[in-house]
C-alpha atoms as a PDB file:
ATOM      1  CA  UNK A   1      74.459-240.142 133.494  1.00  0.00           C
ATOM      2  CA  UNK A   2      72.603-237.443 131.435  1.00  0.00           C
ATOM      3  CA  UNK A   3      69.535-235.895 132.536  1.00  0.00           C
ATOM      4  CA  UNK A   4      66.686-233.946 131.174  1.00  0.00           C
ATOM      5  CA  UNK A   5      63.918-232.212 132.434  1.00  0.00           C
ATOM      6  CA  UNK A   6      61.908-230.293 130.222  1.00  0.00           C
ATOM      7  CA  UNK A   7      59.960-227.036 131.620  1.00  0.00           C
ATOM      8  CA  UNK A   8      57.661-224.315 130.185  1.00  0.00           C
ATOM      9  CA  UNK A   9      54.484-225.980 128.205  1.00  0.00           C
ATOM     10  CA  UNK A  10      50.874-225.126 128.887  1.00  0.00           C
ATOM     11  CA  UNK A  11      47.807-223.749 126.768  1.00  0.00           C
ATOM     12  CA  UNK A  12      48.235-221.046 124.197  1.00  0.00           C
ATOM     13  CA  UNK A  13      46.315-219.436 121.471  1.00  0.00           C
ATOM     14  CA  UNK A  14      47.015-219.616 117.928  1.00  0.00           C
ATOM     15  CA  UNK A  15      49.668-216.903 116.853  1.00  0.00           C
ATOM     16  CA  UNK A  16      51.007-217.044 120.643  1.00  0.00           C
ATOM     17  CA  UNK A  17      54.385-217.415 121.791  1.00  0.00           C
ATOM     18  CA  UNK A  18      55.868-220.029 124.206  1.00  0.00           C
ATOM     19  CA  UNK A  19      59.292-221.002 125.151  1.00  0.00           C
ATOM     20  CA  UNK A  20      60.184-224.206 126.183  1.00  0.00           C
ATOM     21  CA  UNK A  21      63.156-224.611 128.584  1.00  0.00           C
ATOM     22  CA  UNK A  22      65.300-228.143 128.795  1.00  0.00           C
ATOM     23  CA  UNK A  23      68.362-228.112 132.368  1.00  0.00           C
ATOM     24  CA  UNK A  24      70.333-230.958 131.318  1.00  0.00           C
ATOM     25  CA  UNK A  25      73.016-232.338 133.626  1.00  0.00           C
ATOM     26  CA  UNK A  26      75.704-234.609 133.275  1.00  0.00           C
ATOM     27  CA  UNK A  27      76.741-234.267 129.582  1.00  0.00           C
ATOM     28  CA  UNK A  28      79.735-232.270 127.702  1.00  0.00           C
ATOM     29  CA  UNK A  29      77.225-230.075 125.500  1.00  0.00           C
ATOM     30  CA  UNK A  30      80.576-229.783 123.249  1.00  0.00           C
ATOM     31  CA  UNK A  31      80.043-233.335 122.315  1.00  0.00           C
ATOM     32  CA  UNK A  32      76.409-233.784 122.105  1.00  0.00           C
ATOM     33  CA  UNK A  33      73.890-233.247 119.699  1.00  0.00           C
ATOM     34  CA  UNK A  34      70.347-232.121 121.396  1.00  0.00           C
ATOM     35  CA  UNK A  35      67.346-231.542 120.183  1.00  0.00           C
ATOM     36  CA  UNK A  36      63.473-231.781 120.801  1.00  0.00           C
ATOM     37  CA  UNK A  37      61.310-233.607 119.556  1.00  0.00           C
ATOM     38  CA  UNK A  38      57.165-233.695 119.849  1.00  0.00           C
ATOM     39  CA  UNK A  39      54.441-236.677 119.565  1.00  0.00           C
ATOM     40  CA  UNK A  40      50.671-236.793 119.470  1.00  0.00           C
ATOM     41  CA  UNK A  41      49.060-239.788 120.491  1.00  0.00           C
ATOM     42  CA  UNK A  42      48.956-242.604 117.868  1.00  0.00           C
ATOM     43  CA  UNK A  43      52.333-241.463 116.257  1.00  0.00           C
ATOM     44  CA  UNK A  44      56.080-241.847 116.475  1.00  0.00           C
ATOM     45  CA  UNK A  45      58.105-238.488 117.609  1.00  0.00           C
ATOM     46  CA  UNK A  46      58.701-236.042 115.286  1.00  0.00           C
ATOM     47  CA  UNK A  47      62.092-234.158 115.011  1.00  0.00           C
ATOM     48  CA  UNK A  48      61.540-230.423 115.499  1.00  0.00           C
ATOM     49  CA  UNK A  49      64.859-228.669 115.862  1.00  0.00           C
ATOM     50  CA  UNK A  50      68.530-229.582 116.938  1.00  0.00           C
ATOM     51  CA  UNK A  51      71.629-228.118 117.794  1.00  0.00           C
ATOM     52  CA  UNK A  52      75.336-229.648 118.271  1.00  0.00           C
ATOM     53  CA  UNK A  53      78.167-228.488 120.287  1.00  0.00           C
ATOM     54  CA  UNK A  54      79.063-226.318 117.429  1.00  0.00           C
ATOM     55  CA  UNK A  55      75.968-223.946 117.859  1.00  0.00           C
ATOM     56  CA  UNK A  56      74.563-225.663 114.076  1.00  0.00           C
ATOM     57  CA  UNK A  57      71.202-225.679 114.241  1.00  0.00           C
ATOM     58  CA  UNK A  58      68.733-227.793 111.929  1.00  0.00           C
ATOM     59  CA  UNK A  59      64.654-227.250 111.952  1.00  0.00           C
ATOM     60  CA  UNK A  60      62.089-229.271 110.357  1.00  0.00           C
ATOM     61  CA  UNK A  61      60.192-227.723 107.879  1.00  0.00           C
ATOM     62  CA  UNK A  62      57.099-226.791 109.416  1.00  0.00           C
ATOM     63  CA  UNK A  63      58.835-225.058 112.271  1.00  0.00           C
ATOM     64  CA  UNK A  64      61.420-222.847 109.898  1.00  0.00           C
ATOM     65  CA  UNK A  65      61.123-219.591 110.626  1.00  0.00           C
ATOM     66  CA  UNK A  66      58.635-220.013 113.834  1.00  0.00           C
ATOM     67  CA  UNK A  67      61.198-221.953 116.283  1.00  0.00           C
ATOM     68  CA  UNK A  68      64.493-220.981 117.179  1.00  0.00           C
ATOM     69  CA  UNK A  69      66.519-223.534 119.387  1.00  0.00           C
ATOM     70  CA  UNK A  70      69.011-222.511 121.704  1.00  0.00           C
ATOM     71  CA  UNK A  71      71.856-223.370 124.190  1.00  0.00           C
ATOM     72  CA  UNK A  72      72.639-221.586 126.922  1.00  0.00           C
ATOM     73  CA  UNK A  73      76.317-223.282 127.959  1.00  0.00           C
ATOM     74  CA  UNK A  74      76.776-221.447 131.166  1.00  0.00           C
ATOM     75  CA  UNK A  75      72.918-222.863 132.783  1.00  0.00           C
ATOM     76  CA  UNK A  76      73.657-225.923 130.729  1.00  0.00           C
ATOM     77  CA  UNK A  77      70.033-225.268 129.508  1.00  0.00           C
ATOM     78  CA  UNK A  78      68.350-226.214 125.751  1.00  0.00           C
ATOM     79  CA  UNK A  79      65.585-223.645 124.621  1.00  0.00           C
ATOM     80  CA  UNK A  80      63.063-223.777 122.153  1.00  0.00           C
ATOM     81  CA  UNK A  81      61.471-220.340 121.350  1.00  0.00           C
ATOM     82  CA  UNK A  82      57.930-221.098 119.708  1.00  0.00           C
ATOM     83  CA  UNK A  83      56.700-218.548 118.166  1.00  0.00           C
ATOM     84  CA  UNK A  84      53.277-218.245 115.674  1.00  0.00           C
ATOM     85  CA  UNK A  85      52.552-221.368 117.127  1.00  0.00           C
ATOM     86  CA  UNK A  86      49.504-223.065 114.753  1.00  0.00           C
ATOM     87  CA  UNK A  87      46.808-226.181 116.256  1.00  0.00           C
ATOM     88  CA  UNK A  88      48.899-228.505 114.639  1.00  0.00           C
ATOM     89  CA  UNK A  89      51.925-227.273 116.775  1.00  0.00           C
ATOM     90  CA  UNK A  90      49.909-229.145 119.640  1.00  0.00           C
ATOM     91  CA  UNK A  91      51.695-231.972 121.452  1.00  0.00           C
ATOM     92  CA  UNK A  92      53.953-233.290 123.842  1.00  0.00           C
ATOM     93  CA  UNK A  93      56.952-232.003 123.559  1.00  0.00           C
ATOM     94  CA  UNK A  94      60.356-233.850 124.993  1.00  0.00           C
ATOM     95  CA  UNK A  95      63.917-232.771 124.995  1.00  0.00           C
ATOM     96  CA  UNK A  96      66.389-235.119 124.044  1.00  0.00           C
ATOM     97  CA  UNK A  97      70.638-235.662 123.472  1.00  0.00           C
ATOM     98  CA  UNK A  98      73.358-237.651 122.349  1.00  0.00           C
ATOM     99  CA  UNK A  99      76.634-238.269 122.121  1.00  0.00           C
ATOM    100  CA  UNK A 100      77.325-236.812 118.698  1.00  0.00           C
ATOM    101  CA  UNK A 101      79.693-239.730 117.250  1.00  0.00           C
ATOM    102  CA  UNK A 102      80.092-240.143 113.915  1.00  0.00           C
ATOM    103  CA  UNK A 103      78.511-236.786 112.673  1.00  0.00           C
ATOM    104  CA  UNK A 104      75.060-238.293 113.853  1.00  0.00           C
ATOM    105  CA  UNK A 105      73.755-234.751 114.343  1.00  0.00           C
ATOM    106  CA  UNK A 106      74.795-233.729 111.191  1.00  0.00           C
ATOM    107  CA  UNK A 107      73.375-236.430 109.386  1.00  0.00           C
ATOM    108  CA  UNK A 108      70.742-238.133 110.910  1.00  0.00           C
ATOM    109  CA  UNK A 109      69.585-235.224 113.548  1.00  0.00           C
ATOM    110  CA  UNK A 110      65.738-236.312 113.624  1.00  0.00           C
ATOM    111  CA  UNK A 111      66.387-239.720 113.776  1.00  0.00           C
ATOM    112  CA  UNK A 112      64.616-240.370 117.370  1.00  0.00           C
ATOM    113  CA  UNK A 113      66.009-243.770 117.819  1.00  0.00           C
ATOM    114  CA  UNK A 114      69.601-242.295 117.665  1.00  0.00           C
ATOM    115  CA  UNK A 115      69.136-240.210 120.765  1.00  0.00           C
ATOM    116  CA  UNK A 116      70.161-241.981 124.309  1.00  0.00           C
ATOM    117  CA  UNK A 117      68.545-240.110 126.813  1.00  0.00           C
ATOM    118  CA  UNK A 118      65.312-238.284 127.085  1.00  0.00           C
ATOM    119  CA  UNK A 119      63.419-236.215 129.037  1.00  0.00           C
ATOM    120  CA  UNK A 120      59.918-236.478 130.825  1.00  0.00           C
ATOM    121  CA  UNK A 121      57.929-234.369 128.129  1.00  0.00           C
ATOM    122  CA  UNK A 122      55.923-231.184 128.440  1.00  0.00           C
ATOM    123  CA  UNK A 123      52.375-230.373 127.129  1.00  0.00           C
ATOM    124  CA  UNK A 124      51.427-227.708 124.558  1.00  0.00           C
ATOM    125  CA  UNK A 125      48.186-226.907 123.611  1.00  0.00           C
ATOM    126  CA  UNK A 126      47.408-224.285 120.751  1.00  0.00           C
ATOM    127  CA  UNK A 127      43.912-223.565 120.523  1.00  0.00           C
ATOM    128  CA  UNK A 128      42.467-221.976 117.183  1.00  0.00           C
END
């Protein structure tokens, strides 16, 4: 069974940094696509940035350039470095992975009803 637990949100100012950190457990990060995603209340989760076992990476648009995403194979860990964070960077942010069948990641990697197993979500704030 894969597990997720997301670490690292909190308050920040606009133009701040903040790195959010993802331990996973139980999953062959070769194999798996994982990404994060982030919600505000009243909409569906939005697909931020991904990675599969191959180190590709994909961002949405409105991070490019600000968010990196990360995999650290050895701590079986999934980072998101935030950086230049804007107000509208404000939500809850979750962690999330699956099995990467079929090119899934490749082709559908912000599709948030694709991914199997999620994590418990973390909070960022950006002030302006």
């Amino acid at each position: 069974q894969v597990q997720l637990a997301e670490s690292g949100g909190g308050s920040v100012q606009s133009g701040g940094s903040m790195r959010l950190s993802c331990r996973a457990s139980g999953y062959n990060y070769k194999r798996f696509c994982m990404g994060w995603f982030r919600q505000v209340p009243g909409q569906g989760r939005e697909g931020v940035a991904t990675l599969d076992g191959q180190g590709s990476a994909k961002y949405a648009d409105s991070v490019k350039g600000r968010f990196t995403i990360s995999h650290d194979n050895a701590a079986n860990t999934l980072s998101l470095q935030m950086n230049d964070l804007k107000p509208t960077d404000s939500a809850v942010y979750y962690c999330a992975a699956m099995k990467n069948d079929a090119g899934l990641c490749r082709f559908y990697p912000f599709r948030a009803n694709s991914y199997e197993y999620w994590g418990q979500g973390t909070q960022v704030a950006v002030a302006s």
